[in-house]
Each structure stands twice: as C-alpha cells, then as structure tokens.
Protein backbone atom coordinates (compact mmCIF):
# COMPACT_ATOMS: atom_id res chain seq x y z
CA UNK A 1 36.83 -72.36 1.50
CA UNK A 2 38.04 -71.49 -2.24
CA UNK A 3 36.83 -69.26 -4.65
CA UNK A 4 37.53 -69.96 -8.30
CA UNK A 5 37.04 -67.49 -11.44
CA UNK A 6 38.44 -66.74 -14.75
CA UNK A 7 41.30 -64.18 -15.13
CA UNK A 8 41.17 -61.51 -17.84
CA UNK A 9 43.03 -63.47 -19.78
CA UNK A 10 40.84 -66.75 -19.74
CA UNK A 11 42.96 -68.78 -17.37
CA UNK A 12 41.15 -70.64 -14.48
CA UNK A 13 42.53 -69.32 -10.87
CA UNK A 14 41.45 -71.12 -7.57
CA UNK A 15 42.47 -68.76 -4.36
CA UNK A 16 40.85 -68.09 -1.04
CA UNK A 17 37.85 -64.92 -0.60
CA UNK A 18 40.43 -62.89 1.37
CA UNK A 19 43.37 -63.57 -1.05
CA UNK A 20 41.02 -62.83 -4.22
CA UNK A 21 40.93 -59.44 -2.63
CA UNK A 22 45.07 -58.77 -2.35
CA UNK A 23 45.25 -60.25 -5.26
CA UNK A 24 43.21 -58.10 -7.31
CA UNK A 25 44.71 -55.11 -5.37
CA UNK A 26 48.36 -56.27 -5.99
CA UNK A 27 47.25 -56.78 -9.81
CA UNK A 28 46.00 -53.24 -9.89
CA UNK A 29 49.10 -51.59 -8.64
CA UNK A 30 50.87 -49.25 -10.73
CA UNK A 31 54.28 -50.97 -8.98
CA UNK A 32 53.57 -54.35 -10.56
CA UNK A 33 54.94 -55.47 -13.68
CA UNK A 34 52.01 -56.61 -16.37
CA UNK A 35 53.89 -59.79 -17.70
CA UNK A 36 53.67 -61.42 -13.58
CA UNK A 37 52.06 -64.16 -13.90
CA UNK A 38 48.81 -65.17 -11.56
CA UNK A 39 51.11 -67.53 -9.42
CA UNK A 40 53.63 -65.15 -8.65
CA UNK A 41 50.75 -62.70 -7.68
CA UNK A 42 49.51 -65.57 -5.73
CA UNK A 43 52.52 -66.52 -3.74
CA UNK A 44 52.87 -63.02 -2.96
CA UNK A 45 49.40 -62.70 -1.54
CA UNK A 46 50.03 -65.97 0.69
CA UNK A 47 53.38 -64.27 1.81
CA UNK A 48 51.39 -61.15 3.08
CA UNK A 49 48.92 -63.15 4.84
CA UNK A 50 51.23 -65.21 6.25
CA UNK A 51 52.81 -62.08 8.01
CA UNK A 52 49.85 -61.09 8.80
CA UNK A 53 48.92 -63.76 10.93
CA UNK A 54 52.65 -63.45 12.37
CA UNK A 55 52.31 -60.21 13.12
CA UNK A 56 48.25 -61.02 14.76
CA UNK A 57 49.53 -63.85 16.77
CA UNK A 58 52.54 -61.89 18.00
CA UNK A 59 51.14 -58.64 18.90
C-alpha cells in the first residue's frame, strides 16, 4: 500500500505509511541539510527499513 501527498514545497511524493513517518522525522532533524531533496530523504528511509528488517529477521 502507498500513500501519496504534497510536500511543502508543492511537489507530489508517493512513499509507503511507515516510510511517510521516517521520512517526516528525518526531514525534521536538526542534522539534515534543508537543500536534500525528497528522494535522497527517501532512499534513506528505505535504507533504514531495510536494516531493520535485517536486523528483525536476524535476531
């Protein structure tokens, strides 16, 4: 399942519920450069619930 919604700065963004969240927690980090763009933020999110799921499936 996706969830798609409009970024602050009017671009359309398609991600999964869970990602949304990490996403908009990664975006509100005072570490994070403002100019990264939503894909990077993206990838990054997929990255961390890839390990994640690693570290699940592994434990």
């Amino acid at each position: 399942m996706t969830f798609s919604y409009t970024t602050d700065d009017g671009q359309k963004s398609v991600v999964a519920p869970l990602k949304i969240g990490i996403c908009v927690l990664i975006r509100g980090s005072q570490f994070i450069i403002e100019n990264i763009s939503n894909s990077q933020i993206n990838k990054v999110a997929s990255e961390v619930l890839d390990l994640c799921t690693m570290k699940t499936i592994y434990l």
